[in-house]
Protein backbone atom coordinates (compact mmCIF):
# COMPACT_ATOMS: atom_id res chain seq x y z
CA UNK A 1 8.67 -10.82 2.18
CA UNK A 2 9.80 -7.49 3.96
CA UNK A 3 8.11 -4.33 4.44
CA UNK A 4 9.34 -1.45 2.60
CA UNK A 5 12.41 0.38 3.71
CA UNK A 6 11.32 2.80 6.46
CA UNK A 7 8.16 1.58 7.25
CA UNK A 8 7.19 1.46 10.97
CA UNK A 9 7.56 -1.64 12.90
CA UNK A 10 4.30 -3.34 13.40
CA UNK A 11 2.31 -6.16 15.51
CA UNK A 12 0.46 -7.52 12.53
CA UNK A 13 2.20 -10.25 11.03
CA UNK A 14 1.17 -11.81 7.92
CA UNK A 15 0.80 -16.16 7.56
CA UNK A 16 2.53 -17.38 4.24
CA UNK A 17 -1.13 -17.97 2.27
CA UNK A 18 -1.48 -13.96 3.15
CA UNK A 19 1.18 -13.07 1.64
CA UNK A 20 0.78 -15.33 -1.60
CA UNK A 21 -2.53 -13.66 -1.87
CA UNK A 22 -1.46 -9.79 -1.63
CA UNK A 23 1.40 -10.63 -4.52
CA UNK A 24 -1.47 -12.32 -6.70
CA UNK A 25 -3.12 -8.95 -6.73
CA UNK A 26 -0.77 -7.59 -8.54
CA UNK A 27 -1.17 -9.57 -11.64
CA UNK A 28 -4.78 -8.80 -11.71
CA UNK A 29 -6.15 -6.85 -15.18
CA UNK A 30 -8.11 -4.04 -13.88
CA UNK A 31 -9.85 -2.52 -17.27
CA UNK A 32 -7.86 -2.60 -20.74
CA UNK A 33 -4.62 -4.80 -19.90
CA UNK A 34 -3.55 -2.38 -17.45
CA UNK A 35 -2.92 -4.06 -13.82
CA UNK A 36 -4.88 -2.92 -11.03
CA UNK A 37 -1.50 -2.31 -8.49
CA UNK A 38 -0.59 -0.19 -11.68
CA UNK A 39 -3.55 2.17 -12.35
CA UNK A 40 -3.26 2.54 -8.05
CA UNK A 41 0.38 3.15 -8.38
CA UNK A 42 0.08 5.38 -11.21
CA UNK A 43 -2.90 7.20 -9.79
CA UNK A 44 -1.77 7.59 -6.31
CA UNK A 45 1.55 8.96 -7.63
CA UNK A 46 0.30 11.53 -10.01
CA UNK A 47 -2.21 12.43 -6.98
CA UNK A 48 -2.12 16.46 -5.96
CA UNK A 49 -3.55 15.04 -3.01
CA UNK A 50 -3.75 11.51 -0.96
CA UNK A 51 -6.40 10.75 2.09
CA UNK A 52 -7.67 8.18 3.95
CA UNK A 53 -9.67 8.42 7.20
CA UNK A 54 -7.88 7.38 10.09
CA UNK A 55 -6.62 8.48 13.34
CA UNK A 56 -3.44 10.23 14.84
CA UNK A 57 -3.29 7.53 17.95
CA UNK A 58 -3.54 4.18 15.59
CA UNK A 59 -2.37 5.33 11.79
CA UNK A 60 0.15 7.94 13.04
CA UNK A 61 2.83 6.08 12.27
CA UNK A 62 1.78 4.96 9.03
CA UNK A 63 0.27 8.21 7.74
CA UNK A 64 4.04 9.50 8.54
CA UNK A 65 5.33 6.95 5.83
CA UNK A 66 3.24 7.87 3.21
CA UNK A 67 3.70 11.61 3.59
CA UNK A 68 7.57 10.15 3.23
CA UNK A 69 6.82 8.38 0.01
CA UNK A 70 4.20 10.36 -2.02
């Protein structure tokens, strides 16, 4: 698996059983058949506003992306 298009290069790499458990998330049923990466997709995207508490000197990068994306 590959990161997104555009997303910074970065020193954490993920082992194989990692990554098999961040794609089983997404089948999870969060509340009424509707999948939990769904109701965060859904809720992030029709979002006036996203946060998360962070710094410039560590998340810069990242909090870049997301400004890119939502």
């Amino acid at each position: 698996m590959k990161p997104p298009e555009g997303f910074p290069d970065s020193c954490i790499k993920f082992h194989s059983h990692e990554l098999r458990f961040l794609a089983s998330i997404r089948k999870l049923e969060f509340g009424n058949g509707v999948l939990l990466h769904d109701r965060v997709d859904i809720g992030t995207r029709l979002s006036d506003a996203v946060a998360f508490k962070g710094c410039r000197e560590i998340d810069g990068l990242y909090a870049d992306y997301l400004q890119t994306v939502f």
